[in-house]
Protein backbone atom coordinates (compact mmCIF):
# COMPACT_ATOMS: atom_id res chain seq x y z
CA UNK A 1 5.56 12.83 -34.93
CA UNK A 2 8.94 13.50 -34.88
CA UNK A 3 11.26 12.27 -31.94
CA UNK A 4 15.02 11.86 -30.91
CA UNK A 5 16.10 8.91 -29.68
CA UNK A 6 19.23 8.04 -28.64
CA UNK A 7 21.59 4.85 -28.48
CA UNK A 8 23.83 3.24 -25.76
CA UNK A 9 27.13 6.29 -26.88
CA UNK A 10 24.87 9.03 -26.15
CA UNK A 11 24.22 9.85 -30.27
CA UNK A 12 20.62 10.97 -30.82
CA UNK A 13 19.03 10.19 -33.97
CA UNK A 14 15.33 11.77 -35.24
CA UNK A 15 12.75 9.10 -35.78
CA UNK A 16 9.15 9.84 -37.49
CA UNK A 17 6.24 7.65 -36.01
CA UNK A 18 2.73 8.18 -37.19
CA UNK A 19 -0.59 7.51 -35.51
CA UNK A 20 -4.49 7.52 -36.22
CA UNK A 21 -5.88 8.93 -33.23
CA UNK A 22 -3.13 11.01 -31.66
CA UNK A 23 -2.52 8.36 -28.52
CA UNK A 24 -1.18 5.46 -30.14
CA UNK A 25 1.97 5.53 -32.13
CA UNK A 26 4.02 3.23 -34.53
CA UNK A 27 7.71 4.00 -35.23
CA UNK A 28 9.49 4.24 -38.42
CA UNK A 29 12.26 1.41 -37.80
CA UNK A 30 14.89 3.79 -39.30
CA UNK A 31 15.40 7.06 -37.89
CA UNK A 32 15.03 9.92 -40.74
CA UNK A 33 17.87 12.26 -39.81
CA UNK A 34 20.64 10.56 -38.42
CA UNK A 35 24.79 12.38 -37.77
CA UNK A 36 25.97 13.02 -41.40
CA UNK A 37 27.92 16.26 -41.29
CA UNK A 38 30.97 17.73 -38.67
CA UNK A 39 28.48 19.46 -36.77
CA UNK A 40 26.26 17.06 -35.59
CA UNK A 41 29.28 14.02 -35.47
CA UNK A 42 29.19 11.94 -32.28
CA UNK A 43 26.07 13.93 -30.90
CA UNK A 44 23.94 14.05 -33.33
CA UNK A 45 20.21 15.90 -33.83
CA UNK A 46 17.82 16.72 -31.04
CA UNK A 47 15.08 18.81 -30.26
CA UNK A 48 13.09 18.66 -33.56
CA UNK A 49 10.44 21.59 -34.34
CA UNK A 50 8.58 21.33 -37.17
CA UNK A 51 7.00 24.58 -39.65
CA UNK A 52 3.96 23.71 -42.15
CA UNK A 53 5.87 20.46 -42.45
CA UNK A 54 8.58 21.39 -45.07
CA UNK A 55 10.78 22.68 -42.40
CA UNK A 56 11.91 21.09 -39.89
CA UNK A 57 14.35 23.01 -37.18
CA UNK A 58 16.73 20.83 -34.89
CA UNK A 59 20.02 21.19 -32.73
CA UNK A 60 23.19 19.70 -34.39
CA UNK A 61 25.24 18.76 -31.24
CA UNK A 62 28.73 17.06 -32.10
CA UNK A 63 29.77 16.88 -28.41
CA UNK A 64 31.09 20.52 -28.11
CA UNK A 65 28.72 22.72 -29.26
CA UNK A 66 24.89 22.39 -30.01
CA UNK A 67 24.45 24.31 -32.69
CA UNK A 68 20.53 25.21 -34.31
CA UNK A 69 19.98 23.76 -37.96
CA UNK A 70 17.57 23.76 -40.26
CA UNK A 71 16.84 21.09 -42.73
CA UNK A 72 13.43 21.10 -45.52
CA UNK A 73 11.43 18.26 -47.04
CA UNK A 74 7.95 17.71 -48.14
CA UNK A 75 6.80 14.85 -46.62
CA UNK A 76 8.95 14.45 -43.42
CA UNK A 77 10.92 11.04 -44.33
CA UNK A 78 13.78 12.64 -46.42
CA UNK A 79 14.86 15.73 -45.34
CA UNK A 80 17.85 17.95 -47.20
CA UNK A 81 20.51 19.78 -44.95
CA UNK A 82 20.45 23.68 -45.30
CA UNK A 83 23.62 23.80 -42.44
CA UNK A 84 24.10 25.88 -39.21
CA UNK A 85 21.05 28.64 -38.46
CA UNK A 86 22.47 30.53 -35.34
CA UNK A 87 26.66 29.41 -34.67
CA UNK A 88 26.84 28.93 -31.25
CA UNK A 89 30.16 31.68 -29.93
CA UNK A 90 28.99 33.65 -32.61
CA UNK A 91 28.22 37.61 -31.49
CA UNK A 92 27.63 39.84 -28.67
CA UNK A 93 24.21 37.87 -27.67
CA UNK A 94 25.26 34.74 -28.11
CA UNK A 95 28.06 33.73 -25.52
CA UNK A 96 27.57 29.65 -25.92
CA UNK A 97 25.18 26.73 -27.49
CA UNK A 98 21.82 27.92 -29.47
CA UNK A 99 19.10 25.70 -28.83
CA UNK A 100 15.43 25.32 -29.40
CA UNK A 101 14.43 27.88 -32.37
CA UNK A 102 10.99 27.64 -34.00
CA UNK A 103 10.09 29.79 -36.96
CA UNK A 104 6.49 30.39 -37.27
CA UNK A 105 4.68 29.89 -40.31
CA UNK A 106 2.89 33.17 -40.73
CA UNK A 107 5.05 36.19 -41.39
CA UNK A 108 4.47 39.38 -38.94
CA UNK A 109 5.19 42.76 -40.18
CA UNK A 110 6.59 41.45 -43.69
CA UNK A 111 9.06 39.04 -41.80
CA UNK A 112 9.53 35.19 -40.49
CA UNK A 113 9.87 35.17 -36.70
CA UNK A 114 11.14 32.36 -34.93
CA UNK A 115 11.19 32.33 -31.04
């Protein structure tokens, strides 16, 4: 499972705890994506969604805009940046933060969706 959790400044971190029978869970004791870049600075990452496990979809928030990113890994401890999906103030349907995305795995009509 992946989880934010946040410290005493408000700056979220995502953790990775594992378990053997879905109820009972043991934490990672260091969070696996923690603030790095501009756009997730003082806020940090929340919200994680992960696709077939390499990708993993979360909201950069650096205390002004929450922003949704998208980072890939293959087995869910390390994970590699790919930057900003949707810029929040960025076009006519988009008038403030983007939040939330999940891309699903299967593609529909020749194309990845993500809701």
């Amino acid at each position: 499972m992946l989880y934010r959790a946040q410290d005493t400044k408000g700056t979220s971190r995502i953790g990775y705890a594992e378990s053997a029978d879905g109820i009972h869970f043991m934490k990672r004791a260091e969070p696996v994506l923690v603030p790095e870049t501009n756009y997730e600075a003082a806020g940090g990452g929340e919200d994680p969604r992960v696709v077939d496990i390499d990708y993993l979809t979360y909201i950069g928030y650096n205390k002004k805009d929450a922003q949704l990113c998208l980072a890939v890994s293959r087995h869910l401890l390390h994970w590699e940046r790919k930057g900003i999906l949707l810029p929040a103030y960025k076009g006519n349907w988009n008038a403030g933060w983007t939040k939330s995305g999940a891309i699903l795995k299967e593609k529909i009509n020749g194309k990845y969706w993500m809701y």
